[in-house]
PDB file of N, CA and C in Angstrom:
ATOM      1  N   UNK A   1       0.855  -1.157   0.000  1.00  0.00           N
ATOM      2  CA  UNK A   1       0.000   0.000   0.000  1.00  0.00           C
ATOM      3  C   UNK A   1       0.908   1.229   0.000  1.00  0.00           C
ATOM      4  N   UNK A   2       0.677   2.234  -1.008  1.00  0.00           N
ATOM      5  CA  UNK A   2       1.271   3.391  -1.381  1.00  0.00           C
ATOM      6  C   UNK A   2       0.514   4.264  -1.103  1.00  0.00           C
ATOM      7  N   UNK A   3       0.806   5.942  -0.694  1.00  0.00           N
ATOM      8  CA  UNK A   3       0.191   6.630  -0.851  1.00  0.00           C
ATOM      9  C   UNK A   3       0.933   7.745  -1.346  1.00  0.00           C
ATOM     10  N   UNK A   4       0.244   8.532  -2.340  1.00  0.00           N
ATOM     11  CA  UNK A   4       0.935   9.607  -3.075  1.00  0.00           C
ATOM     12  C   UNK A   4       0.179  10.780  -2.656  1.00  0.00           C
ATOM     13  N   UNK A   5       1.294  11.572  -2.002  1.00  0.00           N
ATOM     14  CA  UNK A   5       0.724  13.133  -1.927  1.00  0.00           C
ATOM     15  C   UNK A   5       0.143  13.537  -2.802  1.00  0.00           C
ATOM     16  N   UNK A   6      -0.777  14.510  -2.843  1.00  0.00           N
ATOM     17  CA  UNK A   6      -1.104  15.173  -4.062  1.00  0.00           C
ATOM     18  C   UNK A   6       0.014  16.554  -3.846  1.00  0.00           C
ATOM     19  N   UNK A   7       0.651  16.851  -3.087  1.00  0.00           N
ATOM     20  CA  UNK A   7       1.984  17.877  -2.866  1.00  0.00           C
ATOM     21  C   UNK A   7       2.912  17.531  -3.638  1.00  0.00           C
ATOM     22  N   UNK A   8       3.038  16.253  -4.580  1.00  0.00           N
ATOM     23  CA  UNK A   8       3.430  15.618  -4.884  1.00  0.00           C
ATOM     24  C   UNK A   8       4.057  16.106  -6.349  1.00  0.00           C
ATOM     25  N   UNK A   9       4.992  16.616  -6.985  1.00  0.00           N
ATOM     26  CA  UNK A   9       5.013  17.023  -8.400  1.00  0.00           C
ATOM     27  C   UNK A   9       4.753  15.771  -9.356  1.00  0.00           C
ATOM     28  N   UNK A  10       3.443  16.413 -10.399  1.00  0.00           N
ATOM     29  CA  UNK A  10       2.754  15.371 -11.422  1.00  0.00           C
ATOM     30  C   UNK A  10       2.373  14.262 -10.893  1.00  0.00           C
ATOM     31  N   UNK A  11       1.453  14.689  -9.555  1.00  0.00           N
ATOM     32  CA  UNK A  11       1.051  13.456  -8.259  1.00  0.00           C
ATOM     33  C   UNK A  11      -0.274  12.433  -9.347  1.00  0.00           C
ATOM     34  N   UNK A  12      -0.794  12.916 -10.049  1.00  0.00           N
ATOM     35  CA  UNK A  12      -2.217  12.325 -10.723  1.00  0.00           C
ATOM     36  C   UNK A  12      -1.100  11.802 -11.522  1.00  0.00           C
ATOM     37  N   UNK A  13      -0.236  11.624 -12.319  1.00  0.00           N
ATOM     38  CA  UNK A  13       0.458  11.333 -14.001  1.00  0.00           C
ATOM     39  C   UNK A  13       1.525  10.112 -12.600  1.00  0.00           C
ATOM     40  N   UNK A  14       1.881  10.114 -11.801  1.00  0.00           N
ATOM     41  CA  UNK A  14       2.658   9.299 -10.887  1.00  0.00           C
ATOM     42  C   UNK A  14       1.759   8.027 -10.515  1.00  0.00           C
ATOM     43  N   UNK A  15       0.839   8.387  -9.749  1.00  0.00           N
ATOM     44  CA  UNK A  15      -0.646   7.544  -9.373  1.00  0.00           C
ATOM     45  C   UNK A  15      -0.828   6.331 -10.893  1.00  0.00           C
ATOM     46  N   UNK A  16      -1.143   7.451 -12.086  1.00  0.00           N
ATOM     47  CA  UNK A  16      -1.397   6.533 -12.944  1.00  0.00           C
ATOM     48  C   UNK A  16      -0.342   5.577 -13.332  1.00  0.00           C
ATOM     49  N   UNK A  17       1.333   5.968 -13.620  1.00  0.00           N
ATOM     50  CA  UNK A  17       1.960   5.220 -14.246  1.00  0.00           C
ATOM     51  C   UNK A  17       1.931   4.055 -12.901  1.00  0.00           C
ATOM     52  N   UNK A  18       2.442   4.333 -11.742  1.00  0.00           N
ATOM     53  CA  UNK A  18       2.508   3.162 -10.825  1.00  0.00           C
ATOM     54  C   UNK A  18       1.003   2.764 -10.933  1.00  0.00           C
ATOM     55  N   UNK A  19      -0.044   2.624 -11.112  1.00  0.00           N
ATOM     56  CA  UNK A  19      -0.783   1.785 -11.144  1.00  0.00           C
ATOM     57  C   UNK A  19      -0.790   1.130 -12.234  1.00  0.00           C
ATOM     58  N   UNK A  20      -0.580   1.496 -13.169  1.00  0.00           N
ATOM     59  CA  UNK A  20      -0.390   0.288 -14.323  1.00  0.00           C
ATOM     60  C   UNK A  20       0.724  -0.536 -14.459  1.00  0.00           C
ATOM     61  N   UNK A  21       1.914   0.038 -13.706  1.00  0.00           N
ATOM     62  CA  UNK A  21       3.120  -0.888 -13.368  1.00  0.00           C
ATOM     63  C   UNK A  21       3.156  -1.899 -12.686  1.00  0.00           C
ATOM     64  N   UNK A  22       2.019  -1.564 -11.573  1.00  0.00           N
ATOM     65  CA  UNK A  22       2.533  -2.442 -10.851  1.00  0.00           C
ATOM     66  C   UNK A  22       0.734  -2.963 -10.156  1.00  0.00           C
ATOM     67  N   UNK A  23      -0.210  -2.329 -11.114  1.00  0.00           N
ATOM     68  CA  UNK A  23      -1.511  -3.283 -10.464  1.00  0.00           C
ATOM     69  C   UNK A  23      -1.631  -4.524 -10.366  1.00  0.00           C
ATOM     70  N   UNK A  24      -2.637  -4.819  -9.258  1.00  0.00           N
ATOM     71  CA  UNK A  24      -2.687  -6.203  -8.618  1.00  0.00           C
ATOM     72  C   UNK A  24      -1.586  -6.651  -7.453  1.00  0.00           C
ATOM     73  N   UNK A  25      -0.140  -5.882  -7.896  1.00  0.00           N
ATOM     74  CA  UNK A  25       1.093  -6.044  -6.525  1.00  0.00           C
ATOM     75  C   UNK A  25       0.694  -5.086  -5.426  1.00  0.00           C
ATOM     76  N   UNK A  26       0.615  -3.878  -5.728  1.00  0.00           N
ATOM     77  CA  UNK A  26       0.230  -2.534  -4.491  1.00  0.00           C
ATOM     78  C   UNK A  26      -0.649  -2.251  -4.868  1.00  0.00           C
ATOM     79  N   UNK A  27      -1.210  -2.004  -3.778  1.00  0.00           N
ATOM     80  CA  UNK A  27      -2.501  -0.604  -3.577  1.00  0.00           C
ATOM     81  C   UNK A  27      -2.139   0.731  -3.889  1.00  0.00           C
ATOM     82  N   UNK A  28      -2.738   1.360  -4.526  1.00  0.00           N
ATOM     83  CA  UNK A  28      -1.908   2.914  -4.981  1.00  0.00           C
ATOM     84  C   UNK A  28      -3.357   4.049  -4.267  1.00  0.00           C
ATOM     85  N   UNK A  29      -3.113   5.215  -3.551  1.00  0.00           N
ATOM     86  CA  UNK A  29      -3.825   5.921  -3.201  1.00  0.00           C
ATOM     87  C   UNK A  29      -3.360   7.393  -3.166  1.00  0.00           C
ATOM     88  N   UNK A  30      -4.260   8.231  -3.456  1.00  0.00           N
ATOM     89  CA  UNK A  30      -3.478   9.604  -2.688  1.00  0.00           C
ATOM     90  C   UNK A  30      -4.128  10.438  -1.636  1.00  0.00           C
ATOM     91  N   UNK A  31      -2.833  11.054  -1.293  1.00  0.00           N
ATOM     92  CA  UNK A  31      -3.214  11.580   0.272  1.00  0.00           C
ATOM     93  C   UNK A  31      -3.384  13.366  -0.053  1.00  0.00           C
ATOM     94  N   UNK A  32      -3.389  13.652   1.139  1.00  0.00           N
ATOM     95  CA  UNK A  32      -3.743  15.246   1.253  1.00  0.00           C
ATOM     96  C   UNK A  32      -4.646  15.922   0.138  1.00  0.00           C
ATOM     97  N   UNK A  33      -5.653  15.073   0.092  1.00  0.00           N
ATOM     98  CA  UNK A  33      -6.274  15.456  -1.184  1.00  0.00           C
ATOM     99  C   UNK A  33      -7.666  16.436  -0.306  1.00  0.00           C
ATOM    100  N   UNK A  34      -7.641  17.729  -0.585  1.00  0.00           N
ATOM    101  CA  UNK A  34      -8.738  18.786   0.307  1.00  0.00           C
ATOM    102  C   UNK A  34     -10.029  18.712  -0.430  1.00  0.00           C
ATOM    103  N   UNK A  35     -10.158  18.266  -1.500  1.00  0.00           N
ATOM    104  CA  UNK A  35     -11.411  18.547  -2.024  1.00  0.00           C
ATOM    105  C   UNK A  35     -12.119  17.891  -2.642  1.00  0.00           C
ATOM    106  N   UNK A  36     -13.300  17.723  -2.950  1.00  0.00           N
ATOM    107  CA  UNK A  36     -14.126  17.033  -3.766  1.00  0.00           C
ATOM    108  C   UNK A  36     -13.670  16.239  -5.480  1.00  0.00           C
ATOM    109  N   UNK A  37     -13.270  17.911  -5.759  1.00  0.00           N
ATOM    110  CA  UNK A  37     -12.846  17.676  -7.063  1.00  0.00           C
ATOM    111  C   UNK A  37     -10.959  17.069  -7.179  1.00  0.00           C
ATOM    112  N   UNK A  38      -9.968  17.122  -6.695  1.00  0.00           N
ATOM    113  CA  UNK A  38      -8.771  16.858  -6.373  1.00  0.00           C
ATOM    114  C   UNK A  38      -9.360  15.280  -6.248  1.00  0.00           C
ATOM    115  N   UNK A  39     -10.100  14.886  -5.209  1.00  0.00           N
ATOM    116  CA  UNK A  39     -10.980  12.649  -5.308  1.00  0.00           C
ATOM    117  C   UNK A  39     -11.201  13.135  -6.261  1.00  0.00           C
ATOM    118  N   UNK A  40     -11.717  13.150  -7.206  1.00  0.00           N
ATOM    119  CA  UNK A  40     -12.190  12.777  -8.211  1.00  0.00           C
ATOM    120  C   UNK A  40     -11.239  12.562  -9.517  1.00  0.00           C
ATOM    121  N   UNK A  41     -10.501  13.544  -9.735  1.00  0.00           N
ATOM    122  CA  UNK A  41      -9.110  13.265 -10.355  1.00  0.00           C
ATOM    123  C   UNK A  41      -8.207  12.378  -9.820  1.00  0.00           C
ATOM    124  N   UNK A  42      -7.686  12.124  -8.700  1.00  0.00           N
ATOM    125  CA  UNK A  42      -7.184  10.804  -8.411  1.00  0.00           C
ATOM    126  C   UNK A  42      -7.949   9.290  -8.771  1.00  0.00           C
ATOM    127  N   UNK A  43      -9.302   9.813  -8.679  1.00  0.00           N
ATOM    128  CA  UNK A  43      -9.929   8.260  -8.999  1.00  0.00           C
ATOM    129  C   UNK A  43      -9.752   7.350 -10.487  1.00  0.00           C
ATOM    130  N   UNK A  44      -9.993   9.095 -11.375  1.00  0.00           N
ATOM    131  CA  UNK A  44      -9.817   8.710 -12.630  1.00  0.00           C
ATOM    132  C   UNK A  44      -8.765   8.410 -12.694  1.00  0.00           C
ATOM    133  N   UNK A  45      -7.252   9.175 -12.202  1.00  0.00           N
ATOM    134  CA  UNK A  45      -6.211   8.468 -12.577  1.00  0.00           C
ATOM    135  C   UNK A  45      -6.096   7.342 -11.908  1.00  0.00           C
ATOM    136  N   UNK A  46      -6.617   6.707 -11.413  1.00  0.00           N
ATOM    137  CA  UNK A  46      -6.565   4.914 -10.548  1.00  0.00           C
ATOM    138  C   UNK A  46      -6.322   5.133  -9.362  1.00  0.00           C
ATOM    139  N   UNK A  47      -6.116   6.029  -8.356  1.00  0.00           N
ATOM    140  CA  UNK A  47      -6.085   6.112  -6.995  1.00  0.00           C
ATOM    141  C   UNK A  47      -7.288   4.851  -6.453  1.00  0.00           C
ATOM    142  N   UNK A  48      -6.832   3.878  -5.807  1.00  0.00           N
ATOM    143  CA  UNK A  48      -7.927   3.106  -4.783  1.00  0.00           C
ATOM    144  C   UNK A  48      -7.988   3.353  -3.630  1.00  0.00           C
ATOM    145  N   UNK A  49      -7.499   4.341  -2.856  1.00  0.00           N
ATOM    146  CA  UNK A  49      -8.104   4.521  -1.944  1.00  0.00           C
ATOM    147  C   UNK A  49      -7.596   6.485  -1.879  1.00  0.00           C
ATOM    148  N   UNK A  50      -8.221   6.922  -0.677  1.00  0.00           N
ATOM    149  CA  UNK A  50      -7.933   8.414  -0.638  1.00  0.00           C
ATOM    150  C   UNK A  50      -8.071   8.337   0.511  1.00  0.00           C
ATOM    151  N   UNK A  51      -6.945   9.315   0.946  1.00  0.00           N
ATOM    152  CA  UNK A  51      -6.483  10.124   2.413  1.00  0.00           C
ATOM    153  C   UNK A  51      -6.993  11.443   2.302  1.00  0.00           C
ATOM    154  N   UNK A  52      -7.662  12.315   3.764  1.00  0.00           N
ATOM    155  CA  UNK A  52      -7.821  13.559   3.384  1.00  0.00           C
ATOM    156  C   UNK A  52      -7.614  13.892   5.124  1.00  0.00           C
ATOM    157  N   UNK A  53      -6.932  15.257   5.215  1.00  0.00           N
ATOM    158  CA  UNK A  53      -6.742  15.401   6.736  1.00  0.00           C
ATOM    159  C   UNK A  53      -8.140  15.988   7.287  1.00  0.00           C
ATOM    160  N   UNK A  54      -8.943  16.112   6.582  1.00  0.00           N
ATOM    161  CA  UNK A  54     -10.304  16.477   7.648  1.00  0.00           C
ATOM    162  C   UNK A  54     -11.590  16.165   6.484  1.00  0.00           C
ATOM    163  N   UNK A  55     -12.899  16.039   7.034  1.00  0.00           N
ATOM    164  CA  UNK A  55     -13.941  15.713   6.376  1.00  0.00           C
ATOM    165  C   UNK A  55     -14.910  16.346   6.786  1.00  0.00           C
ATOM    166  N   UNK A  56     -15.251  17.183   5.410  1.00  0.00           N
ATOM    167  CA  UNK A  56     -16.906  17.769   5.242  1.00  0.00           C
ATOM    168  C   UNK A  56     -18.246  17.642   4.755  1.00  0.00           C
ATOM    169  N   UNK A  57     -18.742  16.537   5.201  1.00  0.00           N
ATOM    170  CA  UNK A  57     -19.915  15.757   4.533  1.00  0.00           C
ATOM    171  C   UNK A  57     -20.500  16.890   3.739  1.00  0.00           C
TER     172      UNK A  57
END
């Protein structure tokens, strides 16, 4: 299990290549992600799971 900052330089284009490198071996996710729209771009690029330091239903 990985997690990629989104602080991260070209954190979405990183997410994607390691998930196609190496899917099915790691879990790939990203972290510090503040917003609605920031999940949603990680998802598309293959993020499976997401970190966020606080939550606003």
């Amino acid at each position: 299990m990985i997690e990629v900052t989104m602080t991260t330089p070209d954190a979405l284009k990183v997410i994607s290549e390691a998930v196609r490198k190496w899917e099915g071996d790691v879990l790939f996710g990203a972290g510090t992600v503040l917003d609605p729209e920031t999940a949603q771009n990680d998802i598309l690029a293959g993020a499976q799971f997401i970190v966020s330091p606080t939550l606003k239903p």
